[in-house]
PDB file of N, CA and C in Angstrom:
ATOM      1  N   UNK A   1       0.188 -47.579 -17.196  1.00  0.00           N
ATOM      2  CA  UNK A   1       1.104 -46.874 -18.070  1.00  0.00           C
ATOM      3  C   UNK A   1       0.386 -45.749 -18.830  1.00  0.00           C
ATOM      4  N   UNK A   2      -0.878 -46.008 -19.143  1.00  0.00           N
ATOM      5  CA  UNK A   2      -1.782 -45.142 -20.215  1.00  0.00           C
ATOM      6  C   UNK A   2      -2.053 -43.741 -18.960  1.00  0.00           C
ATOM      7  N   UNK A   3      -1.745 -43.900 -17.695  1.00  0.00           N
ATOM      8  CA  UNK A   3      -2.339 -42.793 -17.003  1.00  0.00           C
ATOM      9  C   UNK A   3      -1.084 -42.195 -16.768  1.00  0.00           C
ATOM     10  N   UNK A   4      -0.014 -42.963 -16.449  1.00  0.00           N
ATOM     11  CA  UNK A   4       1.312 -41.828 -16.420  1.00  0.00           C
ATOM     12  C   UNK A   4       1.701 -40.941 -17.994  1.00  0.00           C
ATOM     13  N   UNK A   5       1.455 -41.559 -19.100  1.00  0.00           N
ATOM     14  CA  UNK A   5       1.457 -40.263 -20.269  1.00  0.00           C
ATOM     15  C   UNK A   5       0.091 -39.750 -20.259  1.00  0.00           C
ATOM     16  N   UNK A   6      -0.545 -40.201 -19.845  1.00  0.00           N
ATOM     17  CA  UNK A   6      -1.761 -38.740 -19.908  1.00  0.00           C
ATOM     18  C   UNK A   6      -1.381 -37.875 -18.965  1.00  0.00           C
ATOM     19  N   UNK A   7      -1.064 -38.122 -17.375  1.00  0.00           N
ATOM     20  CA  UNK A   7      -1.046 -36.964 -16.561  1.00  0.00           C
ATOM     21  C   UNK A   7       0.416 -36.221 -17.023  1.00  0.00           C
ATOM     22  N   UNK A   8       1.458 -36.934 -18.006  1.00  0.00           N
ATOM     23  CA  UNK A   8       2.731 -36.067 -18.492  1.00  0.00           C
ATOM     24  C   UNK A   8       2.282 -35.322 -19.311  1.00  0.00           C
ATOM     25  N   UNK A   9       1.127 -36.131 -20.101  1.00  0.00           N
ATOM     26  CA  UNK A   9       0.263 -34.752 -21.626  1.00  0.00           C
ATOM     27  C   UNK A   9       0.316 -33.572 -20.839  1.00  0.00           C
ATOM     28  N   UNK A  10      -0.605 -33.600 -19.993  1.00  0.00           N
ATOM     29  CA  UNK A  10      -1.657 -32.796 -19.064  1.00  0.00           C
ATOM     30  C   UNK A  10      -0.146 -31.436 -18.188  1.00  0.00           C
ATOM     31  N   UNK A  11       0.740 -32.324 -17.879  1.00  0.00           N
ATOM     32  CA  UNK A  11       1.460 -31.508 -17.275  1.00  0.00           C
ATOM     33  C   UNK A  11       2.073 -30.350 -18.383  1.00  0.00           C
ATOM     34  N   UNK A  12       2.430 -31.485 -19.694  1.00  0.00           N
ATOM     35  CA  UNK A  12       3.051 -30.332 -20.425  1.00  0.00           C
ATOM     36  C   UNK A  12       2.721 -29.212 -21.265  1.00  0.00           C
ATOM     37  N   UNK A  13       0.921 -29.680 -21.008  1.00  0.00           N
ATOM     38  CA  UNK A  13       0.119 -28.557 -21.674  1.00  0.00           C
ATOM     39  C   UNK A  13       0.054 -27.522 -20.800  1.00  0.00           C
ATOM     40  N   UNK A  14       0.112 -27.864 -19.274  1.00  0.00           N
ATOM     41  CA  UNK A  14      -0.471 -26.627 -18.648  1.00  0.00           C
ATOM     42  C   UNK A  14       1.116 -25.960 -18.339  1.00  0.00           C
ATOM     43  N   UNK A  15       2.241 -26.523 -18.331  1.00  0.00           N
ATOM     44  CA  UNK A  15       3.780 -25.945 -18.307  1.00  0.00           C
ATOM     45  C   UNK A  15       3.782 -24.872 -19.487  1.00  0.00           C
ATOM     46  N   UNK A  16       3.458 -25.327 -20.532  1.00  0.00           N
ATOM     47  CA  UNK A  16       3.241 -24.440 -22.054  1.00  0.00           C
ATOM     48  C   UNK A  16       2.247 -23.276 -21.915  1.00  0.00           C
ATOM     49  N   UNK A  17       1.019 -23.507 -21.280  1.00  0.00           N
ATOM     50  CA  UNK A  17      -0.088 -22.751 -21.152  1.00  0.00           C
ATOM     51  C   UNK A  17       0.816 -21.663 -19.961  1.00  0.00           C
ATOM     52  N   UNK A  18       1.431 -21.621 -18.747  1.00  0.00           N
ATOM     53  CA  UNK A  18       1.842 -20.621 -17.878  1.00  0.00           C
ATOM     54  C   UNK A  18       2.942 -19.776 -18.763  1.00  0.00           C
ATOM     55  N   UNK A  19       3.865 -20.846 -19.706  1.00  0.00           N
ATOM     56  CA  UNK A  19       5.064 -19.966 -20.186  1.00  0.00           C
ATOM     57  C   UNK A  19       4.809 -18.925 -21.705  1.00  0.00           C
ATOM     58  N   UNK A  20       3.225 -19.337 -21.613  1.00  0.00           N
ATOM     59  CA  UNK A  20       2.850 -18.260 -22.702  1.00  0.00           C
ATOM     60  C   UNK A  20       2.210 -17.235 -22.261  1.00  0.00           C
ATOM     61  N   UNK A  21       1.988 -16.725 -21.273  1.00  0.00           N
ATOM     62  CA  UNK A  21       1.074 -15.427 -20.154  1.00  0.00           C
ATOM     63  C   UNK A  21       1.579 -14.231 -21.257  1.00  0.00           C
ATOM     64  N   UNK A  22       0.619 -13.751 -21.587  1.00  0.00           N
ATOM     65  CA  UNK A  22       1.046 -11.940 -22.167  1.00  0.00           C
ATOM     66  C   UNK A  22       1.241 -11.357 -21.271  1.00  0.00           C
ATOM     67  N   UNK A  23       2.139 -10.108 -21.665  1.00  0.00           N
ATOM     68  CA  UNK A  23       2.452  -9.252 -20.349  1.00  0.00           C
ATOM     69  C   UNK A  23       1.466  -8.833 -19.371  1.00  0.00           C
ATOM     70  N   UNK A  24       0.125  -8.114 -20.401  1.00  0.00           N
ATOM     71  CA  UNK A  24      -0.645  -7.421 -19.588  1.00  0.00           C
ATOM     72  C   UNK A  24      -1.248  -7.972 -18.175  1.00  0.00           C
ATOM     73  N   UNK A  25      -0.701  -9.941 -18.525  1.00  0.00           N
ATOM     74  CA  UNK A  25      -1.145 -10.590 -17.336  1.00  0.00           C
ATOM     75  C   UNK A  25      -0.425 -11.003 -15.981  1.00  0.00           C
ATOM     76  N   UNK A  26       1.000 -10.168 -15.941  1.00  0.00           N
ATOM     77  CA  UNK A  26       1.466  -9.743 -15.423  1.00  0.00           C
ATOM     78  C   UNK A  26       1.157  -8.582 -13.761  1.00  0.00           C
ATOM     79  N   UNK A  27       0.418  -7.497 -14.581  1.00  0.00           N
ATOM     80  CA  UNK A  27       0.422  -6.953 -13.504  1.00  0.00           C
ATOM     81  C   UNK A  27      -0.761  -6.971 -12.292  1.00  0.00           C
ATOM     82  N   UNK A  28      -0.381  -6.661 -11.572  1.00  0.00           N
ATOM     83  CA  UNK A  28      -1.337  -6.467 -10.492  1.00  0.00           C
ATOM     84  C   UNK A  28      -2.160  -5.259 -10.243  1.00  0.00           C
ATOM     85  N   UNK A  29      -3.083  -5.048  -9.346  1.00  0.00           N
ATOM     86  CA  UNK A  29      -4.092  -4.216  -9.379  1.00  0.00           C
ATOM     87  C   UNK A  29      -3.638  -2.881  -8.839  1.00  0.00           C
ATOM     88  N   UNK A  30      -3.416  -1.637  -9.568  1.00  0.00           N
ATOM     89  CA  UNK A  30      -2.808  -0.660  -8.782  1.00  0.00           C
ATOM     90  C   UNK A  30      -1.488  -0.343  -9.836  1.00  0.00           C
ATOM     91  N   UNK A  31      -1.009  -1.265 -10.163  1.00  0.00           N
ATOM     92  CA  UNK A  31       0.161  -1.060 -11.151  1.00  0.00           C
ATOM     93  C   UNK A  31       0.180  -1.166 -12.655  1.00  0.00           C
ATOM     94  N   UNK A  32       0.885  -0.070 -13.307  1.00  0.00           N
ATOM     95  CA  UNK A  32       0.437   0.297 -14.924  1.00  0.00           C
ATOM     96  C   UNK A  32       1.872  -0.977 -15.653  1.00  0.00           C
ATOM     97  N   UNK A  33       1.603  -1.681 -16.370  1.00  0.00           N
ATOM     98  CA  UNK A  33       2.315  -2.540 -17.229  1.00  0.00           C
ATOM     99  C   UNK A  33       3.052  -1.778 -18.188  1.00  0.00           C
ATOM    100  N   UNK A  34       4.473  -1.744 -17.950  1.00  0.00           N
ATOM    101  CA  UNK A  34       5.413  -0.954 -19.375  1.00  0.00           C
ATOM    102  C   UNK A  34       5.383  -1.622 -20.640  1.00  0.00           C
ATOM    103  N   UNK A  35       5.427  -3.423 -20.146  1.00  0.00           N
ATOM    104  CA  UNK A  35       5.441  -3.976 -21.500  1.00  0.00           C
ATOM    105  C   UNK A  35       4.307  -3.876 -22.451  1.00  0.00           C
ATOM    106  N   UNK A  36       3.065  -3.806 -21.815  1.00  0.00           N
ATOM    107  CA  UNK A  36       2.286  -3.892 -23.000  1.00  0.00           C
ATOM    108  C   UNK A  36       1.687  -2.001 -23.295  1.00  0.00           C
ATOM    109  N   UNK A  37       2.469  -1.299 -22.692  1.00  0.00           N
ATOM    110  CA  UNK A  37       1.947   0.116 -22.936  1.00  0.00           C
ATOM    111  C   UNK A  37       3.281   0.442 -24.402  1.00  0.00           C
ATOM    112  N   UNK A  38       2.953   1.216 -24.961  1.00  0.00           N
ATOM    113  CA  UNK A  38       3.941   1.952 -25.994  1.00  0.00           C
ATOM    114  C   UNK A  38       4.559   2.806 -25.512  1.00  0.00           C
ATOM    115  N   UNK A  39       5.885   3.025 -25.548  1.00  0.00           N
ATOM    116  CA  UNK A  39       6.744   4.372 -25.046  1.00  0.00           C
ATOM    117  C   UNK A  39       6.141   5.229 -24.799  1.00  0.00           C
ATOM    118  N   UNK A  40       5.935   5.908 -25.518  1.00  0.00           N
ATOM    119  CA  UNK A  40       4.503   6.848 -25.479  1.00  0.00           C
ATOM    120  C   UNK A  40       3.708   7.088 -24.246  1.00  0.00           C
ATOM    121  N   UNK A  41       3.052   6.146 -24.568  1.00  0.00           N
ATOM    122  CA  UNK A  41       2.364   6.015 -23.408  1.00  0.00           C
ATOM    123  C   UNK A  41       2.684   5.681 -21.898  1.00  0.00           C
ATOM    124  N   UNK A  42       3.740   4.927 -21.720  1.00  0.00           N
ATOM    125  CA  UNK A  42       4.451   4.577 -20.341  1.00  0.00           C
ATOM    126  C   UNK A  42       4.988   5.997 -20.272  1.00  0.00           C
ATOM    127  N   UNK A  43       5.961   6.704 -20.967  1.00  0.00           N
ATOM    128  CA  UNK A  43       6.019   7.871 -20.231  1.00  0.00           C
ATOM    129  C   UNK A  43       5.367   9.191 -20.046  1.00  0.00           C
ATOM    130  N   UNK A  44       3.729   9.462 -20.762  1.00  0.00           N
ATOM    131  CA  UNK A  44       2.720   9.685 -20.484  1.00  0.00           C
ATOM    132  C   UNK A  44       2.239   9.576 -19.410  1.00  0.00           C
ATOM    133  N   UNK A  45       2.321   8.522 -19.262  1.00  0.00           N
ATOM    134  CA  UNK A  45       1.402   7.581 -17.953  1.00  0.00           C
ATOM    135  C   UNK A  45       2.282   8.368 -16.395  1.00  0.00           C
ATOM    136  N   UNK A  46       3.576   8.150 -16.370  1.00  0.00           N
ATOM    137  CA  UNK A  46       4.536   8.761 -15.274  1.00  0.00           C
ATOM    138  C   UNK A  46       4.233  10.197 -14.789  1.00  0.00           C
ATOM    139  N   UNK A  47       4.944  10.525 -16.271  1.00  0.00           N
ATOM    140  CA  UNK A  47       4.563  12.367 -16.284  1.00  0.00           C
ATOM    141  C   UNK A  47       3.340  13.322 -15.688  1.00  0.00           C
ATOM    142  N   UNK A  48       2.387  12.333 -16.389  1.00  0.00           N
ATOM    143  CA  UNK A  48       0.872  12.724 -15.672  1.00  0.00           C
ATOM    144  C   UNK A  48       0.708  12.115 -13.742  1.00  0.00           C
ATOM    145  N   UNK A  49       1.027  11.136 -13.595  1.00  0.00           N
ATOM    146  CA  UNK A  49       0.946  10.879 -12.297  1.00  0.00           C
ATOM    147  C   UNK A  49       2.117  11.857 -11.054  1.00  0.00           C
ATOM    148  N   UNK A  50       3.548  12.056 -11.919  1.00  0.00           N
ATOM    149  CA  UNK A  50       4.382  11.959 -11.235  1.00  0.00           C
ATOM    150  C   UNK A  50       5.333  11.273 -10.782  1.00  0.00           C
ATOM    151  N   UNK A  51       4.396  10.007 -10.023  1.00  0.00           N
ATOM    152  CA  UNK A  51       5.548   8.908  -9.541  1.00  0.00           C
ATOM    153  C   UNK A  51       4.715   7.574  -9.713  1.00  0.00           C
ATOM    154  N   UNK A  52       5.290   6.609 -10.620  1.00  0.00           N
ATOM    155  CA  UNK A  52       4.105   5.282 -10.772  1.00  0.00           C
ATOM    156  C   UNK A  52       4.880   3.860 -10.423  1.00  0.00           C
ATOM    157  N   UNK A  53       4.474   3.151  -9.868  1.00  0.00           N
ATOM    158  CA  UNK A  53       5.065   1.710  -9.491  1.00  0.00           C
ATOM    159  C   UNK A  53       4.332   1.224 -10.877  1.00  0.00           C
ATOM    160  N   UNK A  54       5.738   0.493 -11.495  1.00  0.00           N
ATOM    161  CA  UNK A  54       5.132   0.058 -12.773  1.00  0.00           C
ATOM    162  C   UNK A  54       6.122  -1.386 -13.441  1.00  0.00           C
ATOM    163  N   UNK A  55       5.231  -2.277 -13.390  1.00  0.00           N
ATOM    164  CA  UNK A  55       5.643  -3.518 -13.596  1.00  0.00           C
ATOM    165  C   UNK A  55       6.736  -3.507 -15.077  1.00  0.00           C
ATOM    166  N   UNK A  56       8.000  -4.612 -15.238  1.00  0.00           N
ATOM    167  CA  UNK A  56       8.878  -4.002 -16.051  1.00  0.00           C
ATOM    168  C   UNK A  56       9.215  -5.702 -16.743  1.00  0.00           C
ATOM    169  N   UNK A  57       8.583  -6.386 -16.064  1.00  0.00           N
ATOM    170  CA  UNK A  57       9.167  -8.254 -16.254  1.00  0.00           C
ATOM    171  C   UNK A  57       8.094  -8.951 -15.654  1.00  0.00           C
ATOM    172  N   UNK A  58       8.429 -10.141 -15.578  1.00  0.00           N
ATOM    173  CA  UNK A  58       8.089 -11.243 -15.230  1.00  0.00           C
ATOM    174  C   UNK A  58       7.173 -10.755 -13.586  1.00  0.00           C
ATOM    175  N   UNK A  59       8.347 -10.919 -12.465  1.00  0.00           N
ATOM    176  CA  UNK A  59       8.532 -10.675 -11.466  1.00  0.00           C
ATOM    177  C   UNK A  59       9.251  -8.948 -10.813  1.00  0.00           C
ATOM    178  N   UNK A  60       9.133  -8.353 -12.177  1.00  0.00           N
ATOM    179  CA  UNK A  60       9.940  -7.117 -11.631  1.00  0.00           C
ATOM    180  C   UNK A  60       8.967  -5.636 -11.912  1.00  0.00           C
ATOM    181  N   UNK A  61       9.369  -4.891 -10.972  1.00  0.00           N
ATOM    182  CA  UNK A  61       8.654  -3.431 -11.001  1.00  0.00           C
ATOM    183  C   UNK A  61       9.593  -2.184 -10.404  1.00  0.00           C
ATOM    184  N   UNK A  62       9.113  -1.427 -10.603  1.00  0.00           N
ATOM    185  CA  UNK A  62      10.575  -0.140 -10.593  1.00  0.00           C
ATOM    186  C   UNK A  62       9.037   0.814 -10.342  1.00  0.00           C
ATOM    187  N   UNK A  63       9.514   1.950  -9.207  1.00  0.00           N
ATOM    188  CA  UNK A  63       8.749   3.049  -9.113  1.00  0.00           C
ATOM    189  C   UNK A  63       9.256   4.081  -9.719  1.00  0.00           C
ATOM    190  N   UNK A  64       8.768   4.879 -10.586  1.00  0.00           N
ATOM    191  CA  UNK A  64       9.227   5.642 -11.731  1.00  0.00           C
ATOM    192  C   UNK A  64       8.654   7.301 -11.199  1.00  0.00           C
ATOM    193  N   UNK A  65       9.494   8.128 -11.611  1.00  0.00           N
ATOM    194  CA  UNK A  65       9.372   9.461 -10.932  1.00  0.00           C
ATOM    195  C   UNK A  65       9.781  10.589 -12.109  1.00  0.00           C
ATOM    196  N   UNK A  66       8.821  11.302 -12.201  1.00  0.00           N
ATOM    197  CA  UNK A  66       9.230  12.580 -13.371  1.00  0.00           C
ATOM    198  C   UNK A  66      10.060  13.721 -13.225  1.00  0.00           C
ATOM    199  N   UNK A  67       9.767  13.861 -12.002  1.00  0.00           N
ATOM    200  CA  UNK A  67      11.270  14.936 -11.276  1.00  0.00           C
ATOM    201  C   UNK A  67      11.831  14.126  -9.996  1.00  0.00           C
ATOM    202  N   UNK A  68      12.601  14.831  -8.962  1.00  0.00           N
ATOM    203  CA  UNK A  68      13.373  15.168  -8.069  1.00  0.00           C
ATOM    204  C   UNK A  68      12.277  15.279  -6.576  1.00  0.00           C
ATOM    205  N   UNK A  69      11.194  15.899  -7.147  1.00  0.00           N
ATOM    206  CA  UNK A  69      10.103  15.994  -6.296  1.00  0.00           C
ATOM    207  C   UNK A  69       9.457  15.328  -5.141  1.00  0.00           C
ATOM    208  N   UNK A  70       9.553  13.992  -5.986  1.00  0.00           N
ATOM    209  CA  UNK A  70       8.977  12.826  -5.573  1.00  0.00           C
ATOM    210  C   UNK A  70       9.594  11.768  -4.950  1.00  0.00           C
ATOM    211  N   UNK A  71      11.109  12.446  -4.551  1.00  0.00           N
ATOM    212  CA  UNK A  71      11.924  11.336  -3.971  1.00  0.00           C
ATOM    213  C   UNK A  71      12.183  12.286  -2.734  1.00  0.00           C
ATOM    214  N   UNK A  72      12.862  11.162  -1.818  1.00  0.00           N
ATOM    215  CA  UNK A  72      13.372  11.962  -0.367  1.00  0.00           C
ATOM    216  C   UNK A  72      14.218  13.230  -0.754  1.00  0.00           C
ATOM    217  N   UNK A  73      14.855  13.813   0.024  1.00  0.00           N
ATOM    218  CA  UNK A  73      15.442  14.958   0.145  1.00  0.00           C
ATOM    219  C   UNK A  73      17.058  14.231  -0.153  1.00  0.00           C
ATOM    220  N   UNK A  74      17.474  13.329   0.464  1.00  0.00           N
ATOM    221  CA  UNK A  74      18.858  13.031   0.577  1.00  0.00           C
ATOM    222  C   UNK A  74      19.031  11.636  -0.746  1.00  0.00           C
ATOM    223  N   UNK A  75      17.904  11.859  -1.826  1.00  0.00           N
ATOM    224  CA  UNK A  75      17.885  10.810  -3.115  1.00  0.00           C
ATOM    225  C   UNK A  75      18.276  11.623  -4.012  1.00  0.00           C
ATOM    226  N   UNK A  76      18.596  11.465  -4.742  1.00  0.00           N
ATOM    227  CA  UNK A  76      18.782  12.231  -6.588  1.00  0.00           C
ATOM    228  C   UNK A  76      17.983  11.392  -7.503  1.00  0.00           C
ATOM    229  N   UNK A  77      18.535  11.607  -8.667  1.00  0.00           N
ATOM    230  CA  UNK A  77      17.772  10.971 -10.025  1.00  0.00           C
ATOM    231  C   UNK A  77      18.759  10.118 -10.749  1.00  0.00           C
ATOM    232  N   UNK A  78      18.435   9.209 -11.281  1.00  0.00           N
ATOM    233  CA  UNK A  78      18.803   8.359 -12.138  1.00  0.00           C
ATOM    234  C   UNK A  78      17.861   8.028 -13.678  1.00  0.00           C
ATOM    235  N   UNK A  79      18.413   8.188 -14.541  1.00  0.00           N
ATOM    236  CA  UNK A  79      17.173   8.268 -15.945  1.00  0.00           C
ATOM    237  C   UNK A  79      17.406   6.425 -15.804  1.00  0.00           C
ATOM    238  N   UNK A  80      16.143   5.923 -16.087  1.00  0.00           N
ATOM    239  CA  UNK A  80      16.278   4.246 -16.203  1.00  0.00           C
ATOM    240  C   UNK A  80      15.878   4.004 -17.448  1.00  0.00           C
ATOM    241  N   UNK A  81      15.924   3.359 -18.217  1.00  0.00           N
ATOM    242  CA  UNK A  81      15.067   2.377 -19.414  1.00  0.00           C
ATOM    243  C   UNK A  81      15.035   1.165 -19.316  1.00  0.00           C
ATOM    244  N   UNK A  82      13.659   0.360 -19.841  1.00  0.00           N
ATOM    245  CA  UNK A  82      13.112  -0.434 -20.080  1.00  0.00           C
ATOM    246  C   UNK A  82      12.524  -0.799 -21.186  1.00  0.00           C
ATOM    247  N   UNK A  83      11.852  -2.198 -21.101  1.00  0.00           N
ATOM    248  CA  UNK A  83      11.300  -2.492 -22.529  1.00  0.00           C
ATOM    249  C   UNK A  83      10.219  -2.095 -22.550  1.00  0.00           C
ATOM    250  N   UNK A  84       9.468  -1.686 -23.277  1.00  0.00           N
ATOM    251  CA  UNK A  84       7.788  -1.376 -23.546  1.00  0.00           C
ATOM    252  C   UNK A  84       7.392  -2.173 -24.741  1.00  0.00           C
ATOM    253  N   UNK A  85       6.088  -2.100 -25.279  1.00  0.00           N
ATOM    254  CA  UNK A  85       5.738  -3.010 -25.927  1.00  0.00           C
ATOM    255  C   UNK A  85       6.198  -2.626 -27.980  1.00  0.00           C
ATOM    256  N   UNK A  86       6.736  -0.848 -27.784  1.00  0.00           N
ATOM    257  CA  UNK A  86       7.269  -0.961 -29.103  1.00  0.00           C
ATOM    258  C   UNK A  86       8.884  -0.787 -28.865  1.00  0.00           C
ATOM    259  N   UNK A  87       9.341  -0.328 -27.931  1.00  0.00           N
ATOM    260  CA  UNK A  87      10.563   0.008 -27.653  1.00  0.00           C
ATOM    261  C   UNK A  87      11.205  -1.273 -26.246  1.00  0.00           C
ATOM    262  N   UNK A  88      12.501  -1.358 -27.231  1.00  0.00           N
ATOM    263  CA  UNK A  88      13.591  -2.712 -25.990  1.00  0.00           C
ATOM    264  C   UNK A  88      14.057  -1.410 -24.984  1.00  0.00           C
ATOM    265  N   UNK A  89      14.315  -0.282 -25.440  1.00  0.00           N
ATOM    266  CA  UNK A  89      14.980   0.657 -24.411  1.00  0.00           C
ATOM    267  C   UNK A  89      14.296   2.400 -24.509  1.00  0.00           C
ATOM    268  N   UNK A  90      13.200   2.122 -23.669  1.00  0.00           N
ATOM    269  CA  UNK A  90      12.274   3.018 -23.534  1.00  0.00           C
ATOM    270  C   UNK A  90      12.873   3.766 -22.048  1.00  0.00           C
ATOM    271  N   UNK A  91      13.136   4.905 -22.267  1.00  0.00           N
ATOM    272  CA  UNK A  91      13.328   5.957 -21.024  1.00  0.00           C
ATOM    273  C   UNK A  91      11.726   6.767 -20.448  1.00  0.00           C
ATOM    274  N   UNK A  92      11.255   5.770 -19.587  1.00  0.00           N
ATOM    275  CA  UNK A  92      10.166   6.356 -19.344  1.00  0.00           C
ATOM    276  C   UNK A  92      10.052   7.220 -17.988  1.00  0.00           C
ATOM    277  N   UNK A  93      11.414   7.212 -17.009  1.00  0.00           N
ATOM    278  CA  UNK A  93      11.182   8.274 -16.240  1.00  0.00           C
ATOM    279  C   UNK A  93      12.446   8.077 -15.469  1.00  0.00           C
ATOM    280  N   UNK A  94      12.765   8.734 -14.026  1.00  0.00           N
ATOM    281  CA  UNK A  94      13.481   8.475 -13.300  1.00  0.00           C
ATOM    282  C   UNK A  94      13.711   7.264 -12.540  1.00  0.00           C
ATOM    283  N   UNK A  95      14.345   6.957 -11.566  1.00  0.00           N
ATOM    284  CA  UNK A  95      14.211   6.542 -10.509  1.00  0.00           C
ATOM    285  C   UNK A  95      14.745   6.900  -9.258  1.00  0.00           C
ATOM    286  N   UNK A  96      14.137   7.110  -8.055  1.00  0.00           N
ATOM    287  CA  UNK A  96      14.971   7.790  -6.818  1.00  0.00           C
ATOM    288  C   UNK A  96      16.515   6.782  -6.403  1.00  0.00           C
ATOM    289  N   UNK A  97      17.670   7.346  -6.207  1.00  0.00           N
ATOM    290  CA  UNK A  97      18.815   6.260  -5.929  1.00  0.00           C
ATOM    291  C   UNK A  97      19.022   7.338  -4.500  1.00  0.00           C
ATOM    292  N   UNK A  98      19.812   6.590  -3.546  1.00  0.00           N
ATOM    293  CA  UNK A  98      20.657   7.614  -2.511  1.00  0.00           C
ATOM    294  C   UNK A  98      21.268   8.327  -3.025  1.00  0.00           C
ATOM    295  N   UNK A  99      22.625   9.250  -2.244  1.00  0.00           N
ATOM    296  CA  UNK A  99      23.487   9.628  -2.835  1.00  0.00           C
ATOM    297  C   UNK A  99      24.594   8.540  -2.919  1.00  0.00           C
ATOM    298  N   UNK A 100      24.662   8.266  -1.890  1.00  0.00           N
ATOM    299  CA  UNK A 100      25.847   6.851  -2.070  1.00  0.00           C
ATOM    300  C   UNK A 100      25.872   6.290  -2.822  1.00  0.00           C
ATOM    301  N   UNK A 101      24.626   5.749  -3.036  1.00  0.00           N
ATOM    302  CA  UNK A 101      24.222   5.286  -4.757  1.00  0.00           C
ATOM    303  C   UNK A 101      24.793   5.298  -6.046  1.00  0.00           C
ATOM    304  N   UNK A 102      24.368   6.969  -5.876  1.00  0.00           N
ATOM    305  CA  UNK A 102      24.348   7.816  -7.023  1.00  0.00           C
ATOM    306  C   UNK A 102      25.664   8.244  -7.223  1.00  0.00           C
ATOM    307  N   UNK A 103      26.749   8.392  -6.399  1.00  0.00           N
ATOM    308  CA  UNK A 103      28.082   8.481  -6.319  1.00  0.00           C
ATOM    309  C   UNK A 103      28.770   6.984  -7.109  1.00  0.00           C
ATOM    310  N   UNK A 104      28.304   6.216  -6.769  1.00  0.00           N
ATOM    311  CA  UNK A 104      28.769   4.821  -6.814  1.00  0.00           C
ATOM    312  C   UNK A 104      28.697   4.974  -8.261  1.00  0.00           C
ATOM    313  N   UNK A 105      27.142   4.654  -8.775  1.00  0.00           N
ATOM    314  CA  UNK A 105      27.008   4.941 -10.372  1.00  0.00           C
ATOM    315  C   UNK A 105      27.811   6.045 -11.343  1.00  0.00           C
ATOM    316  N   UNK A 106      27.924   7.273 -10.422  1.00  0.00           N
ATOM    317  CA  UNK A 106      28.713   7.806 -11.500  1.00  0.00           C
ATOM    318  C   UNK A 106      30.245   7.582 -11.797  1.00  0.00           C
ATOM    319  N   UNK A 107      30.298   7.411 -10.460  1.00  0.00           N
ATOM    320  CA  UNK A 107      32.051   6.391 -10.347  1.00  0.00           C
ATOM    321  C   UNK A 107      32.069   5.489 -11.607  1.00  0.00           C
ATOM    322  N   UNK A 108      31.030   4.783 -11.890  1.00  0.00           N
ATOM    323  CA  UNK A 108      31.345   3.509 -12.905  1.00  0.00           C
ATOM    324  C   UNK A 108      31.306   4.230 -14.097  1.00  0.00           C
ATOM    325  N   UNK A 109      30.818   4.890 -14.865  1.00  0.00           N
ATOM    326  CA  UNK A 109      30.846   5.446 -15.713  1.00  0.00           C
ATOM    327  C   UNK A 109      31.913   6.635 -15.932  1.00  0.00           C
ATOM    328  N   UNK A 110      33.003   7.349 -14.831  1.00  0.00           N
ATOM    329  CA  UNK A 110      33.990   8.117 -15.177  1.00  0.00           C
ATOM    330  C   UNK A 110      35.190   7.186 -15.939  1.00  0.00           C
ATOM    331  N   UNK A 111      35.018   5.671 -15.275  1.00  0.00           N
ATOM    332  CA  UNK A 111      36.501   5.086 -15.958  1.00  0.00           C
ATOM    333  C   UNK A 111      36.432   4.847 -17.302  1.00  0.00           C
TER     334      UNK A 111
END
């Protein structure tokens, strides 16, 4: 009995220990973290590159684009926001959509 609540201790320390990860431990190698950068700086970070794959959550990342440039020919622009580490709704750059897409989206917003 004394070893089934120790290995439940053990489980619920290390369950607690994963659901506390800071953002910055999040991303992967190659990709700039929005949450722990400041507005500022995440759209700094874009502007200067151009186009950045940049982690936005947990499990999520969005490739971010400063113009029109950097997407196919038959994409447009969409302005996105996200959270950063001082701002819940930080506009740090574009994102490429189709046009179908991009038709679709503006459809939702005429009604």
């Amino acid at each position: 009995m004394r070893t089934f609540f120790l290995i439940l201790g053990l489980a619920a320390i290390c369950e607690s220990a994963s659901a506390t990860q800071r953002p910055e431990e999040y991303t992967a190698p190659g990709q700039a973290n929005a949450m722990a950068m400041s507005c500022s700086a995440a759209q700094t970070y874009v502007t200067s590159r151009g186009a950045a794959l940049m982690v936005t959550g947990r499990r999520e990342f969005d490739r971010y684009v400063s113009d029109e440039s950097y997407c196919y020919r038959t994409h447009g622009l969409v302005a996105k926001v996200t959270q950063t580490r001082d701002n819940p709704q930080c506009m740090i750059g574009y994102v490429c959509v189709g046009h179908d897409d991009l038709l679709y989206q503006r459809s939702l917003f005429d009604r």
